[in-house]
C-alpha atoms as a PDB file:
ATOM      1  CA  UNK A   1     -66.566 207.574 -41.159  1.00  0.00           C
ATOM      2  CA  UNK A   2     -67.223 204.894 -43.898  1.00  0.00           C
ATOM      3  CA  UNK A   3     -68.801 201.634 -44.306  1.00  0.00           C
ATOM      4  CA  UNK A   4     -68.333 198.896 -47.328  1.00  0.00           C
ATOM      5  CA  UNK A   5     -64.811 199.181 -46.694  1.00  0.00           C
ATOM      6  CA  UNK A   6     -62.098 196.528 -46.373  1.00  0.00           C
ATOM      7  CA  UNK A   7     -59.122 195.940 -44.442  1.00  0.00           C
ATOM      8  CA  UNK A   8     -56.492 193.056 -45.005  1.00  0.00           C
ATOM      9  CA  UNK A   9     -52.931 192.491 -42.701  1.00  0.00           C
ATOM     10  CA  UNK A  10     -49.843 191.495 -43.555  1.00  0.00           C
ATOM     11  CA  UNK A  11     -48.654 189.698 -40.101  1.00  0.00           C
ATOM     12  CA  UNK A  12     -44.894 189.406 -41.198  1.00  0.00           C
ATOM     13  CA  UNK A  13     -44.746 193.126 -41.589  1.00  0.00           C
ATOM     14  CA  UNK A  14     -47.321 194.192 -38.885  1.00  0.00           C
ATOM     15  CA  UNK A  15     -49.216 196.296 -41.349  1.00  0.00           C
ATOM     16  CA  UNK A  16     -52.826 196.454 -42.084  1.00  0.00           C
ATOM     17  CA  UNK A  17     -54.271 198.018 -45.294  1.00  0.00           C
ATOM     18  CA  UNK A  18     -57.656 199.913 -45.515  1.00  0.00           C
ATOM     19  CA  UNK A  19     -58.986 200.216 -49.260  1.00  0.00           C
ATOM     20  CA  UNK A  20     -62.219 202.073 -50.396  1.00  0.00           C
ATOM     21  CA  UNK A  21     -65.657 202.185 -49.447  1.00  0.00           C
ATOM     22  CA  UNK A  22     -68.268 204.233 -48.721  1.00  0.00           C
ATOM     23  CA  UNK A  23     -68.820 207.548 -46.691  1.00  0.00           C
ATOM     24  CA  UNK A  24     -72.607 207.969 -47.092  1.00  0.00           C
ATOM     25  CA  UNK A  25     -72.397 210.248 -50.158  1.00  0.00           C
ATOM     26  CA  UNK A  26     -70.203 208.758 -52.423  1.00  0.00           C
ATOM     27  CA  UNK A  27     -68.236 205.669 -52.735  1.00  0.00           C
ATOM     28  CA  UNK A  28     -63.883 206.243 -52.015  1.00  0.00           C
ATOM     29  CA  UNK A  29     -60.981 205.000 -54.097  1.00  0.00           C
ATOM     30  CA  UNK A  30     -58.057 205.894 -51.274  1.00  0.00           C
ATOM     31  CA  UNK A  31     -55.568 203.491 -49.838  1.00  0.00           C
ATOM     32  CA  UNK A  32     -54.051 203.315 -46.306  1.00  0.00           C
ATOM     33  CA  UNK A  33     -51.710 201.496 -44.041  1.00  0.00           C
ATOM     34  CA  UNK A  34     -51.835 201.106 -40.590  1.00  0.00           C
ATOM     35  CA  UNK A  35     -48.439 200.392 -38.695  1.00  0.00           C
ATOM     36  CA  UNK A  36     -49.175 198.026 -35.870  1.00  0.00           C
ATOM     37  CA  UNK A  37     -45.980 198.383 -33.437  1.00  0.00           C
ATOM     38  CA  UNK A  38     -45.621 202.395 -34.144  1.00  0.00           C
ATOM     39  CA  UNK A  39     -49.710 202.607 -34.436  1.00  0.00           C
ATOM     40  CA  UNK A  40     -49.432 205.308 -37.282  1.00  0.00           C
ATOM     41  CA  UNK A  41     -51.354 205.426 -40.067  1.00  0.00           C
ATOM     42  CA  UNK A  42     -50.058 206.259 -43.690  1.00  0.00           C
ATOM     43  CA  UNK A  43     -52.187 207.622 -46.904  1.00  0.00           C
ATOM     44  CA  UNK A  44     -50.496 205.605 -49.744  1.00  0.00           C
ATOM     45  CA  UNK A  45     -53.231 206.677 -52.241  1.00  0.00           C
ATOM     46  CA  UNK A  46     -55.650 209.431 -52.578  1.00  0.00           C
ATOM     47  CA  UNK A  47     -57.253 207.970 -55.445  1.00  0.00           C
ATOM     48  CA  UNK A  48     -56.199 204.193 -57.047  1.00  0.00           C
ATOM     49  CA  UNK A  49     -57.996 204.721 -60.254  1.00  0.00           C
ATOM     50  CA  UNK A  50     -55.536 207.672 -60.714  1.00  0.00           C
ATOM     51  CA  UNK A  51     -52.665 205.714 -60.803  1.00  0.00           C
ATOM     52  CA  UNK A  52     -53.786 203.087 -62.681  1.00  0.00           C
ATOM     53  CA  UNK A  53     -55.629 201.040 -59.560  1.00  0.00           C
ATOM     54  CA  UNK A  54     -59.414 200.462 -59.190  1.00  0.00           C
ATOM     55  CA  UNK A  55     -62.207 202.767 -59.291  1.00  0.00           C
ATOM     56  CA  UNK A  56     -64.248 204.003 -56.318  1.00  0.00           C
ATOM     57  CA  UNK A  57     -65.948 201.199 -54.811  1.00  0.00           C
ATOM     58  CA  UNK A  58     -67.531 199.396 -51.357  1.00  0.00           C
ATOM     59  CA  UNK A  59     -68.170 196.183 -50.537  1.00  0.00           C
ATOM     60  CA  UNK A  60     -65.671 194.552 -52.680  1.00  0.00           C
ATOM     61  CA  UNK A  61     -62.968 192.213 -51.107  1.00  0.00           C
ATOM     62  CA  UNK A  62     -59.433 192.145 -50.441  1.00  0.00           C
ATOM     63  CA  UNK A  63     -57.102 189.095 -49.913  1.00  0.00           C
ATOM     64  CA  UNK A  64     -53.159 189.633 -49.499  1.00  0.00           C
ATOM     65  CA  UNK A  65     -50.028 187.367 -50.414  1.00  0.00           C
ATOM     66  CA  UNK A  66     -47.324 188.254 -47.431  1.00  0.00           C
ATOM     67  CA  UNK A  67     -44.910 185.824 -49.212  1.00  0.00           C
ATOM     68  CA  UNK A  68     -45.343 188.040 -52.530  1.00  0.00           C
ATOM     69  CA  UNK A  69     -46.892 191.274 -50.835  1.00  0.00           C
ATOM     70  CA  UNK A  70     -49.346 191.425 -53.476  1.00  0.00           C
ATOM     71  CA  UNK A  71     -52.881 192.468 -52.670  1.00  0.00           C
ATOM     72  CA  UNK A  72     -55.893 191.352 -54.543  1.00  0.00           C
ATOM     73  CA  UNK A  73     -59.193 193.434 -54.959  1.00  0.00           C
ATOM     74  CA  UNK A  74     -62.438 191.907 -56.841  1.00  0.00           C
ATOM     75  CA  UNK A  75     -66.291 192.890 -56.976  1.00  0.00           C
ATOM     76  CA  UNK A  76     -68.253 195.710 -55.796  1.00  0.00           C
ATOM     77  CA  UNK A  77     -71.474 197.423 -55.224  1.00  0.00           C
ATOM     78  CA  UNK A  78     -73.592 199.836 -57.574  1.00  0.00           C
ATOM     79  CA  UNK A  79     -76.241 201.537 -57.216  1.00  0.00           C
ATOM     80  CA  UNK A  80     -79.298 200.599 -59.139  1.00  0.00           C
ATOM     81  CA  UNK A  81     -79.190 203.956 -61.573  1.00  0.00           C
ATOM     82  CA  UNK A  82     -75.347 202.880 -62.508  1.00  0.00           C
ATOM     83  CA  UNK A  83     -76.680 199.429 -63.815  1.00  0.00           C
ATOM     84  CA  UNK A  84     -75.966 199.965 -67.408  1.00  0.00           C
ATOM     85  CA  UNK A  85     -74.742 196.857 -69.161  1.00  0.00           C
ATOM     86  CA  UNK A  86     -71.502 198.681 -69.507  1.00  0.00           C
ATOM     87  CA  UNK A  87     -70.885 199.141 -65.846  1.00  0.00           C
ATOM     88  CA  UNK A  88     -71.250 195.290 -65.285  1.00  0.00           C
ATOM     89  CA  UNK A  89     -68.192 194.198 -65.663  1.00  0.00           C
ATOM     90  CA  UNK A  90     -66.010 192.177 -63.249  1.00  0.00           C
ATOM     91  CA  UNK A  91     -62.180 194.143 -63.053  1.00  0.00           C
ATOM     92  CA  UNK A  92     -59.858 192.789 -60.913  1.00  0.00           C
ATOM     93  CA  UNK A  93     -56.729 194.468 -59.337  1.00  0.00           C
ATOM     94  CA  UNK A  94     -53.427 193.419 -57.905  1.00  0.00           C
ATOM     95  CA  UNK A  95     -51.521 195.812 -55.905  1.00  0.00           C
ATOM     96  CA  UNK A  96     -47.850 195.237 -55.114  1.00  0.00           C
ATOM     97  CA  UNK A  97     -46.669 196.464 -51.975  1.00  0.00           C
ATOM     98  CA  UNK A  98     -42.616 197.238 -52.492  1.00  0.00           C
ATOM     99  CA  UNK A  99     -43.330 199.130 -55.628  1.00  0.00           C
ATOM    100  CA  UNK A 100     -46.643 200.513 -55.034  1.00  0.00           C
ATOM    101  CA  UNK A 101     -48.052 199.628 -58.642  1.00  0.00           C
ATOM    102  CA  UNK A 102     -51.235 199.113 -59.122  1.00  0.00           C
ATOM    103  CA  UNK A 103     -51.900 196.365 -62.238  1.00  0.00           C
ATOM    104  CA  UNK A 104     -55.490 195.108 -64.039  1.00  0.00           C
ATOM    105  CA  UNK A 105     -55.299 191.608 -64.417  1.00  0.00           C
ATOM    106  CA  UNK A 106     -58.428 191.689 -66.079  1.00  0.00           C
ATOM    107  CA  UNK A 107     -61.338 193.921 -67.115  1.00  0.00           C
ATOM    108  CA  UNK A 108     -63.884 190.952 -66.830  1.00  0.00           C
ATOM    109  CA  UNK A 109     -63.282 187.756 -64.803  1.00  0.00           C
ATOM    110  CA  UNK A 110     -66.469 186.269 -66.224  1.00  0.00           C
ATOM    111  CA  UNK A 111     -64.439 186.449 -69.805  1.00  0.00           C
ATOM    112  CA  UNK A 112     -62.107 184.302 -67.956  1.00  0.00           C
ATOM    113  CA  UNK A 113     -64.184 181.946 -66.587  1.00  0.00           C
ATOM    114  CA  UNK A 114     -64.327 183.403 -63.294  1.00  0.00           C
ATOM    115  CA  UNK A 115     -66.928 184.963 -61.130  1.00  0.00           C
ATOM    116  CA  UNK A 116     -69.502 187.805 -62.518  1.00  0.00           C
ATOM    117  CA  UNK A 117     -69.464 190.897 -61.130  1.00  0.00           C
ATOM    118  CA  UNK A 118     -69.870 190.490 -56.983  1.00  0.00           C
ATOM    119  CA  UNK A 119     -70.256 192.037 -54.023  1.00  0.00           C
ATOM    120  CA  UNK A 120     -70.223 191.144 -50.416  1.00  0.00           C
ATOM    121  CA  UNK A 121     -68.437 187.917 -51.456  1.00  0.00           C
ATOM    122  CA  UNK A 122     -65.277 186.384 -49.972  1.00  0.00           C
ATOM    123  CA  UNK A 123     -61.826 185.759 -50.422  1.00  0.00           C
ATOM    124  CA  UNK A 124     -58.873 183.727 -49.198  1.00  0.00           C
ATOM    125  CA  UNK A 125     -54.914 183.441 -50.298  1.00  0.00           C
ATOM    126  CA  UNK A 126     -53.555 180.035 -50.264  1.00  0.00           C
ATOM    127  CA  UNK A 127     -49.997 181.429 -50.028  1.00  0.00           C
ATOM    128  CA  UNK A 128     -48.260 177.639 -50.458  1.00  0.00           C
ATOM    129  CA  UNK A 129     -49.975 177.278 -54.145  1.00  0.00           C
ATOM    130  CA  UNK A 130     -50.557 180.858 -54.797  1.00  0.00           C
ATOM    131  CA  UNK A 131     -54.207 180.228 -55.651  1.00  0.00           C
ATOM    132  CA  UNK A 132     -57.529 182.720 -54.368  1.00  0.00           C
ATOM    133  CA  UNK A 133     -60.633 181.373 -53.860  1.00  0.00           C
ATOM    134  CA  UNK A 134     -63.923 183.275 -54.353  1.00  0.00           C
ATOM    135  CA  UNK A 135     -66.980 182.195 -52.802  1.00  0.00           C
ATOM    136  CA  UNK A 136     -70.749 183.510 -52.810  1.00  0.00           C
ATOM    137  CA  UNK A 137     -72.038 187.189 -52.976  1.00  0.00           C
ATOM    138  CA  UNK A 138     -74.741 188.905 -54.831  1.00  0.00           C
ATOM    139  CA  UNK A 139     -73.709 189.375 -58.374  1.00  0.00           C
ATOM    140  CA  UNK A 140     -75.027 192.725 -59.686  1.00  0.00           C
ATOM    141  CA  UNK A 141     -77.658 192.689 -62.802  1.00  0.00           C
ATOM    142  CA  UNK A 142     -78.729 195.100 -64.525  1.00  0.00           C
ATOM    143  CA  UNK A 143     -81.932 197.101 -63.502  1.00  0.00           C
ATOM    144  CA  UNK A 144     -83.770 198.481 -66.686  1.00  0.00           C
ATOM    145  CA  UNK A 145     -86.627 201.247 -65.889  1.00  0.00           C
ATOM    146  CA  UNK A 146     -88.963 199.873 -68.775  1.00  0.00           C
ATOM    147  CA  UNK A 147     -88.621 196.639 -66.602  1.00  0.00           C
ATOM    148  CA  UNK A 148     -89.654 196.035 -63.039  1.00  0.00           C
ATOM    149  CA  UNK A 149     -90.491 192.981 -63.099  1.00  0.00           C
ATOM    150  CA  UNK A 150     -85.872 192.939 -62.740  1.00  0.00           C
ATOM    151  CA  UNK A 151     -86.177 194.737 -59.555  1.00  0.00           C
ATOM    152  CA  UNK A 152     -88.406 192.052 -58.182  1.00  0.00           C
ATOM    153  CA  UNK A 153     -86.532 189.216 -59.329  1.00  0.00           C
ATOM    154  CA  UNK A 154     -85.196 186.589 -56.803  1.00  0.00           C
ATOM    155  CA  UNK A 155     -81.113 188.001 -56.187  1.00  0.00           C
ATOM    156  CA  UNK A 156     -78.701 185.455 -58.044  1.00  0.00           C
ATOM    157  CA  UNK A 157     -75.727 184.412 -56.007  1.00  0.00           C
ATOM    158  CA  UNK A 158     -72.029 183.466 -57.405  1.00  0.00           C
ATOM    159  CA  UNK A 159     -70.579 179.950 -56.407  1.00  0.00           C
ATOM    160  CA  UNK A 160     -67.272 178.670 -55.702  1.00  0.00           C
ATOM    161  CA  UNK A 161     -64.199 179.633 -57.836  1.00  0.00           C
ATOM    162  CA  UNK A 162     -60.593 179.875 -57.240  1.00  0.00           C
ATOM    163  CA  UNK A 163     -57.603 181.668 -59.191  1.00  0.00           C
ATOM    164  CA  UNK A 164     -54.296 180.486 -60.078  1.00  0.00           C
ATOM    165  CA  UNK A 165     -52.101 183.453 -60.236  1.00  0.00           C
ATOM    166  CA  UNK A 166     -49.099 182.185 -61.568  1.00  0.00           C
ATOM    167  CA  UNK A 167     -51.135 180.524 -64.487  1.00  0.00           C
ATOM    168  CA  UNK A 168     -53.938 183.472 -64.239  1.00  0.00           C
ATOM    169  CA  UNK A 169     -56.597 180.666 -64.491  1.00  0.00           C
ATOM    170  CA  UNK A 170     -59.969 180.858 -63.199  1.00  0.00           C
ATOM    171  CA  UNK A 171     -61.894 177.531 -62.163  1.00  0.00           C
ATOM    172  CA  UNK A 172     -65.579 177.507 -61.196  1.00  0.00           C
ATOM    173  CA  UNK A 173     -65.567 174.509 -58.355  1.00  0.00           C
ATOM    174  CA  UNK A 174     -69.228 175.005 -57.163  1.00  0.00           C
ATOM    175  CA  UNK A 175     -72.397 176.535 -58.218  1.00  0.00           C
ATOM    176  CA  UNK A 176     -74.624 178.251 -56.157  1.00  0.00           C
ATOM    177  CA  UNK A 177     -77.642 175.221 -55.451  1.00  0.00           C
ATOM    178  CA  UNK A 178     -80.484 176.770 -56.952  1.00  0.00           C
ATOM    179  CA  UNK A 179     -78.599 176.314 -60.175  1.00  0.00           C
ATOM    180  CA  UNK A 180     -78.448 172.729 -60.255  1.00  0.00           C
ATOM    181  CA  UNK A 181     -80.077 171.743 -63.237  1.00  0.00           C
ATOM    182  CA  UNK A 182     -83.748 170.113 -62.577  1.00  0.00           C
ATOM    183  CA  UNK A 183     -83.089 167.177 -64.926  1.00  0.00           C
ATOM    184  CA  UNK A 184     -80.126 165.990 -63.160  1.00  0.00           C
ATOM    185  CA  UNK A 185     -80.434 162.141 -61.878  1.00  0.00           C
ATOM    186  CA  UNK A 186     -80.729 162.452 -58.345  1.00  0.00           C
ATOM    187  CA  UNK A 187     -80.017 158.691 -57.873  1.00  0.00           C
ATOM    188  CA  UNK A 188     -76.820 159.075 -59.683  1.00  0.00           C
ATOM    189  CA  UNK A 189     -75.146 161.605 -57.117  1.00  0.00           C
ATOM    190  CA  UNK A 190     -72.597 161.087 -54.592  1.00  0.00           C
ATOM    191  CA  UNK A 191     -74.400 161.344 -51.650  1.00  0.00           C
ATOM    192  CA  UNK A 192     -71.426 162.514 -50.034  1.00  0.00           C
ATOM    193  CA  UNK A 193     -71.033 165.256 -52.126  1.00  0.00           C
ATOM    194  CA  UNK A 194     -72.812 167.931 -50.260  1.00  0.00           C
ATOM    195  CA  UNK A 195     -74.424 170.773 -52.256  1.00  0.00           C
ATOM    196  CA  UNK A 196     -73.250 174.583 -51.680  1.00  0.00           C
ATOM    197  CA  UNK A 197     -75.683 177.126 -50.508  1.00  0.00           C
ATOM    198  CA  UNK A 198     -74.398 180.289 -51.926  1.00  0.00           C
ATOM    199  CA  UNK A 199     -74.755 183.698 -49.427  1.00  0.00           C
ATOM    200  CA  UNK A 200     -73.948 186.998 -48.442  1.00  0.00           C
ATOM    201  CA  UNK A 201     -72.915 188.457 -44.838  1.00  0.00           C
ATOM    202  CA  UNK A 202     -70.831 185.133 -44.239  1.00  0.00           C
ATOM    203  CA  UNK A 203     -67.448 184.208 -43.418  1.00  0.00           C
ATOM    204  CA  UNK A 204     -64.760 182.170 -45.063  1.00  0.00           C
ATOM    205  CA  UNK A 205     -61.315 181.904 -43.592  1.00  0.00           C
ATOM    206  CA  UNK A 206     -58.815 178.794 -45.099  1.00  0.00           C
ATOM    207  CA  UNK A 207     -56.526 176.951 -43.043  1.00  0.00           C
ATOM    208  CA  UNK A 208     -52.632 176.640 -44.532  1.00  0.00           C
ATOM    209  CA  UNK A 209     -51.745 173.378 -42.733  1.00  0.00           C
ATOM    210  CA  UNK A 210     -55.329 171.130 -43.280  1.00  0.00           C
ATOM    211  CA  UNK A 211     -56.167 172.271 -46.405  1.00  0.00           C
ATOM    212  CA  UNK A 212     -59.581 172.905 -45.596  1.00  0.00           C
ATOM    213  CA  UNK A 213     -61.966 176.718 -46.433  1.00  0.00           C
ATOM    214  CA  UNK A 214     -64.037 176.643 -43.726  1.00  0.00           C
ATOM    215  CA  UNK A 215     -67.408 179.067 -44.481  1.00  0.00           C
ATOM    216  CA  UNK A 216     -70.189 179.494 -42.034  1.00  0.00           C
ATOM    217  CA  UNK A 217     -73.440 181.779 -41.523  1.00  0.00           C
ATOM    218  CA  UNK A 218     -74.848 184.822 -43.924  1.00  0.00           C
ATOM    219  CA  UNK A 219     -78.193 185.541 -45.306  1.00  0.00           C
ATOM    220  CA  UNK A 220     -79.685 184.774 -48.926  1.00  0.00           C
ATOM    221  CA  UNK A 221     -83.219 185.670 -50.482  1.00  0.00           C
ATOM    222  CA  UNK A 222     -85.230 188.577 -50.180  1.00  0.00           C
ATOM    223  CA  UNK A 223     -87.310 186.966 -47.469  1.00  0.00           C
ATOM    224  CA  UNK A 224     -83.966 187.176 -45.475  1.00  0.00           C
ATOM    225  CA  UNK A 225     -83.345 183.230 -44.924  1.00  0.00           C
ATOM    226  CA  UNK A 226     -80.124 183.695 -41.724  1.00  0.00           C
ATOM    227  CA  UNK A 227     -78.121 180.706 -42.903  1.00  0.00           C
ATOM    228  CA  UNK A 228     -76.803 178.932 -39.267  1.00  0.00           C
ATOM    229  CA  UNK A 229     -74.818 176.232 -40.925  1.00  0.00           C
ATOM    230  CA  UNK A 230     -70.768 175.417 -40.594  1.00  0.00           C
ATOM    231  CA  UNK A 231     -68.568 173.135 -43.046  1.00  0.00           C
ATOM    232  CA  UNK A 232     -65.023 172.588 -44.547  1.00  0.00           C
ATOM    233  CA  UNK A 233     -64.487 172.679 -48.295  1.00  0.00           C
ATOM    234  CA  UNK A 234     -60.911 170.644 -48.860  1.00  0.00           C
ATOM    235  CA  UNK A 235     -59.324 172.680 -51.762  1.00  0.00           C
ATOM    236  CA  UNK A 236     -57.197 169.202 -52.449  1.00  0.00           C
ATOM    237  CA  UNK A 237     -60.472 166.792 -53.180  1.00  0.00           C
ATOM    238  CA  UNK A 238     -62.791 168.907 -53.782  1.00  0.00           C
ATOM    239  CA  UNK A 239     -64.726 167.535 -50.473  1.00  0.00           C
ATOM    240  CA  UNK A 240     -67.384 168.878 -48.314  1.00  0.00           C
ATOM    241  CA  UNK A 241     -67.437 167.821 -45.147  1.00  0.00           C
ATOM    242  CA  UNK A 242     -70.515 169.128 -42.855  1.00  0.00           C
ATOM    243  CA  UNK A 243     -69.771 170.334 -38.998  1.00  0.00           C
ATOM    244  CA  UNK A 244     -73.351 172.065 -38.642  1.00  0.00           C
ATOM    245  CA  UNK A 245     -75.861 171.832 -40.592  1.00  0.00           C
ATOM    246  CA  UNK A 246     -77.671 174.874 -38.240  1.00  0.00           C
ATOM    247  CA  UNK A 247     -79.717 172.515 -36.543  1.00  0.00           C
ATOM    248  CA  UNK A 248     -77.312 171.635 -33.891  1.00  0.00           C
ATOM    249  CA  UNK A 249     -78.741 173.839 -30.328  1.00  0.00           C
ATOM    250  CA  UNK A 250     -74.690 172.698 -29.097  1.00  0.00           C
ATOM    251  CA  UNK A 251     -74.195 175.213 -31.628  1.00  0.00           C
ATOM    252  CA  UNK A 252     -73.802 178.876 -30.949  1.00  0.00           C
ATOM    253  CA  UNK A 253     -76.498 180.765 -33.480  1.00  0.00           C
ATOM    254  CA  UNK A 254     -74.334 182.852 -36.054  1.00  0.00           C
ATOM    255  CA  UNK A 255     -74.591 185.642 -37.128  1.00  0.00           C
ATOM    256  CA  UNK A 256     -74.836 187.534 -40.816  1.00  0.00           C
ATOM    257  CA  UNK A 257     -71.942 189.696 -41.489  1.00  0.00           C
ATOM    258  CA  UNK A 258     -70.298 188.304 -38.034  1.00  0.00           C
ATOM    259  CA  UNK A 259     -65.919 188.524 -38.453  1.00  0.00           C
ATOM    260  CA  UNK A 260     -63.900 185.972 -38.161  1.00  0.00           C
ATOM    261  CA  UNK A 261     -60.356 184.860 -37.730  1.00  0.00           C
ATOM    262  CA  UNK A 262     -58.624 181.614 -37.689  1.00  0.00           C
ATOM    263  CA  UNK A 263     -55.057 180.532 -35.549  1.00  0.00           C
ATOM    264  CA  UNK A 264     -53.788 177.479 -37.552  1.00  0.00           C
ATOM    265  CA  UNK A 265     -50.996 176.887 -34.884  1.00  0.00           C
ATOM    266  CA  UNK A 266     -53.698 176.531 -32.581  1.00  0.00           C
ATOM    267  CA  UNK A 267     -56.726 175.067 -34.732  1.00  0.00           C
ATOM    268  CA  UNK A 268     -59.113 177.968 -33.433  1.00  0.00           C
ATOM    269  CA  UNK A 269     -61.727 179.924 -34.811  1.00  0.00           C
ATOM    270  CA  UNK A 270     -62.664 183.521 -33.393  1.00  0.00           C
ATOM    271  CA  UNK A 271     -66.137 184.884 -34.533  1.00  0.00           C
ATOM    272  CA  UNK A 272     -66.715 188.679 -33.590  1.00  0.00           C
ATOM    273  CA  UNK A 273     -70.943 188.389 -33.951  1.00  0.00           C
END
C-alpha cells in the first residue's frame, strides 16, 4: 500500500506508469508499468536515484509526452526535520521511455526562473508545442527549531508557470493573488483579467484542440478555505475566462483532491470526487 504516489498513461501504447510515494514509513523511489490490454504489471526500477533518476519522494507530479515518450517529474514533500536549506531545492527529472534513462534537467527550477520547490501541484503536456505547465501547490520552507513563529506562518502557494522543453525555458505566467503587490493601481487593471487563486488538492487537465487549462476546486490556508470555483486559462492569450466562480447552486460542489479526466473528441470533463 502507498499514498503520495503518481500515475501517468501513455494512451498510444496502453501503458500506465506508477512512480514513488509513500508507504507509511518511508517515502519510495521505484518505477512501474502497467500493461492495459495484457493487465500485467512490470518493475522497471527498484530505485531511480540509483540510476541516475530522482530521489525518494511523494506527492510530486508526473506529466508524459506520448509523441516523445518522455516523462516529466517535479516537486515533492518533506518532512519538517528534513527542512534544511540544503534540501530545498527544486530538481526536475525527465525519463525517456525507449531507452529507460533517467536525465536531471535541473537541480533548481527556481535558478531557472521556474517554480520553487512544490508539492501537491499540477501538471499538464501540451504535446503540439512541447511546453508543461505548472500550476499551484504548497512550496516547502524551511522550518528552523530556534523559530516557531515559521511553523505558524500562513503556507505560501506557487503560481502559474510553464516550460519549454525544446528551449528549456521557464516562464512564470501568474502569481499566486496574495502576492499582488498592495501599491498596484487598481483603476489601471484590466478588469477582464481575472486574478489566480493559487491551491492545493485541485485539478488541472488542458485541452489539445481549444487551447484552454481548465483548473477547478482544492483547498488553501490553514483555516482550510474548500475552493468551489471552475475557469479556463488560454495558454495562447494569456486569458482567464470564469465558468464558476463557486457561487453557482447549478453547480455540483467540488471536491479537494477530487480526479479528473478530460475527452477532447467529446468536450467532456469526468470528476471522480
Amino acid at each position: 500500500m502507498r499514498g503520495g504516489h503518481q500515475m501517468c498513461i501513455d494512451v498510444y501504447s496502453e501503458i500506465i506508469y506508477l512512480f514513488g510515494g509513500w508507504d507509511g514509513t518511508t517515502d519510495l523511489a521505484d518505477l512501474w508499468s502497467y500493461h492495459i490490454p495484457s493487465g500485467t504489471w512490470t518493475c522497471l526500477s527498484q530505485d531511480t536515484s540509483c540510476e541516475g533518476g530522482p530521489s525518494p519522494r511523494s506527492c510530486h507530479k508526473m506529466c508524459l509526452d506520448p509523441e516523445r515518450k518522455k516523462i516529466f517529474t517535479l516537486g515533492r514533500y518533506l518532512d519538517s526535520v528534513m527542512r534544511a536549506s540544503f534540501y530545498l531545492n527544486s530538481d526536475f527529472y525527465v525519463y525517456d521511455i525507449d531507452s529507460n534513462q533517467w536525465t536531471l534537467i535541473t537541480d533548481d527550477t527556481e535558478k531557472m526562473g521556474g517554480p520553487s520547490l512544490v508539492f501537491d501541484h499540477q501538471m499538464c503536456m501540451d504535446v503540439e508545442k512541447n511546453t508543461i505547465y505548472v500550476f499551484g501547490g504548497r512550496v516547502v520552507t524551511s522550518i528552523s527549531p530556534s523559530s516557531p513563529e515559521t511553523v505558524c506562518a500562513e503556507p505560501i502557494y506557487s503560481g502559474l508557470y510553464s516550460y519549454h522543453v525544446p528551449t528549456n525555458t521557464w516562464c512564470k505566467l501568474r502569481s499566486d493573488m496574495s502576492k499582488r503587490n498592495p501599491s498596484d493601481d487598481i483603476s489601471k487593471r484590466n478588469p477582464n483579467d481575472h486574478e489566480i487563486k493559487s491551491r492545493i488538492g485541485h485539478s488541472m487537465l488542458f485541452h489539445e484542440k481549444s487551447r484552454l487549462l481548465y483548473i477547478f476546486a482544492g483547498q488553501r490556508n490553514r483555516a482550510r478555505e474548500y475552493l468551489n470555483d471552475f475557469f479556463a486559462y488560454n495558454v495562447d492569450t494569456n486569458q482567464i475566462a470564469i465558468i464558476c466562480d463557486g457561487s453557482d447552486t447549478e453547480f455540483p460542489p467540488l471536491a479537494s483532491t477530487a480526479r479528473a479526466t478530460i475527452d477532447p473528441e467529446l468536450n467532456e470533463i469526468h470528476v471522480l470526487c
